[in-house]
Protein backbone atom coordinates (compact mmCIF):
# COMPACT_ATOMS: atom_id res chain seq x y z
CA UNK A 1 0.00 0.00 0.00
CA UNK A 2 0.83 3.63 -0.86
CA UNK A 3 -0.61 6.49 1.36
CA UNK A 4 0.29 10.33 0.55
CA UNK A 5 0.69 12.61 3.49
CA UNK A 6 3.16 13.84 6.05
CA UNK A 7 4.99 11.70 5.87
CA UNK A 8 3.98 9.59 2.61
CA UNK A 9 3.55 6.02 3.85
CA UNK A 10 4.51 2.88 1.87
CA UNK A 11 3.50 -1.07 3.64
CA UNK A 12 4.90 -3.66 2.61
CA UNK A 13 4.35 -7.05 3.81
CA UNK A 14 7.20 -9.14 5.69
CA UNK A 15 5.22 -12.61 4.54
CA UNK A 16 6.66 -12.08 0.83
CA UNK A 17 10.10 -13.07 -0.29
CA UNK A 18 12.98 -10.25 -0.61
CA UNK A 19 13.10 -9.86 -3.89
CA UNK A 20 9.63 -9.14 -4.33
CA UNK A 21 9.56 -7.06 -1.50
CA UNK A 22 12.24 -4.68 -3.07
CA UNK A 23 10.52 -4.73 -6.44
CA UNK A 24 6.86 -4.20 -4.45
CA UNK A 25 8.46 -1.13 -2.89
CA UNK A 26 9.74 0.27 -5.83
CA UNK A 27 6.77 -0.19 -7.22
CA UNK A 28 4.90 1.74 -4.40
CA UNK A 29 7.83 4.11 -5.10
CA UNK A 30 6.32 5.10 -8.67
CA UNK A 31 3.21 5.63 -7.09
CA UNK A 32 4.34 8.07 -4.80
CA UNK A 33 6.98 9.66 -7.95
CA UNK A 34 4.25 10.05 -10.36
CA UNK A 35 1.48 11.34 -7.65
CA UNK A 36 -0.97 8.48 -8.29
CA UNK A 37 -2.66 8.95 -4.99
CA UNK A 38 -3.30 6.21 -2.55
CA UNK A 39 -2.86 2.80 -3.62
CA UNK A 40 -3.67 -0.81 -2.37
CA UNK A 41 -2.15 -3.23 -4.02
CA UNK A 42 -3.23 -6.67 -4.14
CA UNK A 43 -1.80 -9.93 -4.78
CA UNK A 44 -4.87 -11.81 -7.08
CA UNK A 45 -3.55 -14.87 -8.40
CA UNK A 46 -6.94 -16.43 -9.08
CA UNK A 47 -8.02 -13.36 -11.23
CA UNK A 48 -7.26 -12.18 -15.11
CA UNK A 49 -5.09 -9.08 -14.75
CA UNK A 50 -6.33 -6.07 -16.21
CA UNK A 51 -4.08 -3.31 -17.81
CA UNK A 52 -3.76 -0.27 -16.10
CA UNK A 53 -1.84 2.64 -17.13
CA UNK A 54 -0.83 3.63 -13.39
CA UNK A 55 0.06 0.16 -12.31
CA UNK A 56 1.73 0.23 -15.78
CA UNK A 57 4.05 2.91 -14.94
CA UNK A 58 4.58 1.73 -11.44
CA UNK A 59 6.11 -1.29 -12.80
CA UNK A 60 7.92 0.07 -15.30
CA UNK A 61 9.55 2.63 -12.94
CA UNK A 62 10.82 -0.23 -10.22
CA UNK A 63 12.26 -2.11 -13.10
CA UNK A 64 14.36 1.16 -14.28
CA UNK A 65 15.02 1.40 -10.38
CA UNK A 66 16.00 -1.95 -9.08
CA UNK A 67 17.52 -3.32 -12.65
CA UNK A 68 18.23 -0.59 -15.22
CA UNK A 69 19.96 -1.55 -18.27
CA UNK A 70 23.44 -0.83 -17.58
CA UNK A 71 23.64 -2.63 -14.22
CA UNK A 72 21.96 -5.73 -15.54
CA UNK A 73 24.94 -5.50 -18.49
CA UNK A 74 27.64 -5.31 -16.00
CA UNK A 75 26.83 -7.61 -13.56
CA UNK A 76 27.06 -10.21 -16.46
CA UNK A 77 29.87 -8.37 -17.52
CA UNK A 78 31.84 -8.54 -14.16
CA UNK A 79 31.71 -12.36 -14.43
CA UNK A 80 32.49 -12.91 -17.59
CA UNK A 81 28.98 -14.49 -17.95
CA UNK A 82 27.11 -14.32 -21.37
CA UNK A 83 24.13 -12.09 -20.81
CA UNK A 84 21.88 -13.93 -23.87
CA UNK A 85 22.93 -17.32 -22.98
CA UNK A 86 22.23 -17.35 -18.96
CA UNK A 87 22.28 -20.56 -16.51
CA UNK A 88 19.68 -20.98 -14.40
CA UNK A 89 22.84 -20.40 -11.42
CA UNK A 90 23.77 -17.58 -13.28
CA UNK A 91 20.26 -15.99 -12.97
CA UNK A 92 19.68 -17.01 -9.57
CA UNK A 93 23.47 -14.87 -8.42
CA UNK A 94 23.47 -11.89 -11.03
CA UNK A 95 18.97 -11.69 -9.30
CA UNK A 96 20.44 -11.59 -5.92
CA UNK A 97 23.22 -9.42 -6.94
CA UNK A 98 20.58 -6.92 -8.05
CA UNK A 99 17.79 -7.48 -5.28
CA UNK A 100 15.27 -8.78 -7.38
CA UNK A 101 13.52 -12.07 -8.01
CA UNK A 102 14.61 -14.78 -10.09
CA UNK A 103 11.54 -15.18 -12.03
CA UNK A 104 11.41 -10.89 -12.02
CA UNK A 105 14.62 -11.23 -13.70
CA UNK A 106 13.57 -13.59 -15.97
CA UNK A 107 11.01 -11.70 -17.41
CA UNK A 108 12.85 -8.30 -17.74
CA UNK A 109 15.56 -9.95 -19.74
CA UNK A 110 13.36 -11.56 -22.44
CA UNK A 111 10.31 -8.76 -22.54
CA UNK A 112 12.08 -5.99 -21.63
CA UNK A 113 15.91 -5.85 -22.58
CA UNK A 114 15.50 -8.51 -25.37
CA UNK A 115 18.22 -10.53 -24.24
CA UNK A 116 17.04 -13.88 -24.41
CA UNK A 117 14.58 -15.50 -26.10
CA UNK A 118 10.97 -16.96 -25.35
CA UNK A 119 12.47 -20.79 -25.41
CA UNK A 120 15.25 -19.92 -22.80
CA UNK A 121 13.01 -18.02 -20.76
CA UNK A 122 10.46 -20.69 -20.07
CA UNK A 123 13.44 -23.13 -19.70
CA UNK A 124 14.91 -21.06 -16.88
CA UNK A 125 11.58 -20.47 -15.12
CA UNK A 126 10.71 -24.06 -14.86
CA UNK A 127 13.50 -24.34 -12.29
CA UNK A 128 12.83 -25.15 -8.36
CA UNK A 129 13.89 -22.25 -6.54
CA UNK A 130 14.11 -24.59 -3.66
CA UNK A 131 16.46 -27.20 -5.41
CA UNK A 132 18.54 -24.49 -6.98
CA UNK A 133 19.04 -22.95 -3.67
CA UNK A 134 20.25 -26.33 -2.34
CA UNK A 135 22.07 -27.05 -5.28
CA UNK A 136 23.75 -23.89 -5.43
CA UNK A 137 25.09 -24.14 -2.18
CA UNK A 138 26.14 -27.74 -1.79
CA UNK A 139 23.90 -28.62 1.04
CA UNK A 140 20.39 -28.25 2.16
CA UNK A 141 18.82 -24.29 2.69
CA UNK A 142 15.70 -23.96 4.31
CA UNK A 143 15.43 -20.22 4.01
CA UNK A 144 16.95 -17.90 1.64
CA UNK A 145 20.49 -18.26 -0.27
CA UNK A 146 22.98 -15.60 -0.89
CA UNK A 147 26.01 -15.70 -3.51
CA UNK A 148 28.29 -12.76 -3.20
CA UNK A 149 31.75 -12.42 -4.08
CA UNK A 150 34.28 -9.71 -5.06
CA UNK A 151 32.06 -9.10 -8.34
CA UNK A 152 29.18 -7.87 -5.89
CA UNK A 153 27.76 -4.62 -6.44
CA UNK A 154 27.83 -1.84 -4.11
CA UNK A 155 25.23 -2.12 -2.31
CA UNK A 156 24.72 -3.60 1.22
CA UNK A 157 24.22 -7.90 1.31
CA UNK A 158 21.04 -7.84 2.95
CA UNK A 159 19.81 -11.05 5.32
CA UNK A 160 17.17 -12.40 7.29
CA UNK A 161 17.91 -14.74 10.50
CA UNK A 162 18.27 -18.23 8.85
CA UNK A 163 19.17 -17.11 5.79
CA UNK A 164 22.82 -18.26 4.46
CA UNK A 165 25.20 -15.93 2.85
CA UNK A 166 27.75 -18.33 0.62
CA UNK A 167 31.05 -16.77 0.49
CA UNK A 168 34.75 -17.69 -1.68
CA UNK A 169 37.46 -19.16 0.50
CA UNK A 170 39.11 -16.00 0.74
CA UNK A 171 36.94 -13.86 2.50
CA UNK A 172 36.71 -12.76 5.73
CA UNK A 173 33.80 -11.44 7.71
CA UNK A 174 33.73 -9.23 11.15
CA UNK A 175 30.03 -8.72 13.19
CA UNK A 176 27.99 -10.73 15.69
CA UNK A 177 24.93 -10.91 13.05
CA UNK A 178 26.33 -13.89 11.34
CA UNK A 179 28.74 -16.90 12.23
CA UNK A 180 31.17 -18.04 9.85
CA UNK A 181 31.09 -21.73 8.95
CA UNK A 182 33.76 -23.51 6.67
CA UNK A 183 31.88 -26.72 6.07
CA UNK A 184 31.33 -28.10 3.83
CA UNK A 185 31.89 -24.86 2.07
CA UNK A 186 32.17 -21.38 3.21
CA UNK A 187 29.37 -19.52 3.98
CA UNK A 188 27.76 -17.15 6.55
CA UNK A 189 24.69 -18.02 8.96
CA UNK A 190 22.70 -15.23 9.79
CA UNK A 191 21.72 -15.47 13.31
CA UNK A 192 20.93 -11.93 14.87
CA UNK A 193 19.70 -8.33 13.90
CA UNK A 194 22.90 -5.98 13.44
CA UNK A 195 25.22 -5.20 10.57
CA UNK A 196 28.63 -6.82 9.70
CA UNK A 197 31.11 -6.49 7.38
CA UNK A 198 32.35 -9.17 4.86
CA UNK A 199 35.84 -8.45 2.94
CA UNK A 200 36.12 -10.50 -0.21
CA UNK A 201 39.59 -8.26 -1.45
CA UNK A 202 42.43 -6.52 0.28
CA UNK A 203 42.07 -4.28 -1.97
CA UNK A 204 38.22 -3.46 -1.90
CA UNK A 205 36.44 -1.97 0.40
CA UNK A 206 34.51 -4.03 2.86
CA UNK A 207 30.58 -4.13 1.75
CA UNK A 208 27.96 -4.74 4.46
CA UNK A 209 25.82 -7.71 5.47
CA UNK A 210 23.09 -6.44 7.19
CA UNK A 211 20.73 -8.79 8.92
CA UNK A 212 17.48 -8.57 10.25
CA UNK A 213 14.43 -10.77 11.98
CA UNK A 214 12.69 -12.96 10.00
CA UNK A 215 9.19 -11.56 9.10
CA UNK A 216 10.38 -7.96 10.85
CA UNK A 217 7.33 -5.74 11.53
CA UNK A 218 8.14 -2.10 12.21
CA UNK A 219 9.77 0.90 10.08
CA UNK A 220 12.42 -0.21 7.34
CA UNK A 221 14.86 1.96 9.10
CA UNK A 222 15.05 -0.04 12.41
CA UNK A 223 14.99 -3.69 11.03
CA UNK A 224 18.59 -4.48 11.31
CA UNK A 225 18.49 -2.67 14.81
CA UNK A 226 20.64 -5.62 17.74
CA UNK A 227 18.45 -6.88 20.56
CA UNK A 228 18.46 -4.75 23.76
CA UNK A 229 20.96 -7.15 26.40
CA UNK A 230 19.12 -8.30 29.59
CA UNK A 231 20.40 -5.19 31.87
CA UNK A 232 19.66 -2.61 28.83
């Protein structure tokens, strides 16, 4: 939901996966951008969707957001991946990379950016996101699955409690948010609220790993806020 006012007020809800929650907000975003007036948004699986030229912006403007052109092209770029000739691992990195879904960036790269065509795209989406996560990482995931490695973007790796951060030998990580765990390959447990620091590079700057609680209900600003101690 979108509300105008003082302040303008955007809910999201914490039941959705990350990705879409970042696309859902910068969809709220375009709302708010392109005065639209409140908004509720919602999710209508069992219905036909009908086009609307507000919703149609909306959408268009959290795709330019979250996965404009150039950053899509570099992340591919970075890793000396082929951007019309993805893997379904590929995908699932270069998506989490971005902040997006896998299925969000899926779409945008056949219907949008003309990068791949209809065949691969329906190939790629008939993936478990469940298996892939698992497969991905070696061993089993039951929440969410972060790659990240020195070809990460700038901005902030951002966790949920459970979640599971997988990381190149190399690396090193500082913070009480996560716990560091070599077998059977290295990767990083989120456990806490708070923010950390993971170092994949002498000679790049550290990028944070925020982590918050799973299904966090408050304002965005004080998710990755540490539990008060006992005596606090």
């Amino acid at each position: 939901m979108y509300a105008p006012g003082a302040p303008p007020t955007i809910l999201i809800s914490a039941n959705r996966p990350s990705g879409r929650r970042r696309y859902t907000c910068g969809h709220e975003l375009g709302h708010h951008v392109f005065c639209h007036g409140t908004r509720l948004d919602e999710l209508a699986h069992d219905e036909a969707e009908t086009w609307n030229p507000e919703e149609f912006v909306a959408q268009r403007f959290a795709a330019a957001l979250l996965m404009p052109k150039l950053a899509v092209e570099s992340a591919f770029a970075r890793r000396h991946w082929t951007i019309s000739r993805p893997t379904k691992n590929e995908v699932f990195i270069i998506a989490q990379d971005l902040g997006v879904g896998y299925a969000t960036l899926v779409g945008y790269l056949e219907r949008v950016l003309n990068c791949i065509a209809a065949p691969v795209a329906t190939s790629l989406l008939k993936v478990s996101l469940r298996r892939l996560r698992s497969q991905i990482a070696g061993f089993n995931i039951e929440h969410d699955l972060v790659v990240a490695d020195e070809h990460w973007g700038g901005r902030p790796i951002d966790l949920e409690t459970g979640d599971v951060l997988l990381l190149p030998k190399t690396a090193s990580f500082e913070g009480n948010c996560a716990i560091f765990v070599s077998d059977p390959v290295p990767h990083l447990q989120a456990v806490a609220p708070g923010v950390g620091a993971v170092m994949f590079v002498h000679n790049l700057p550290p990028v944070a790993v925020r982590v918050s609680r799973r299904e966090y209900a408050g304002l965005a600003r004080y998710r990755h806020l540490e539990d008060a101690g006992d005596d606090d």
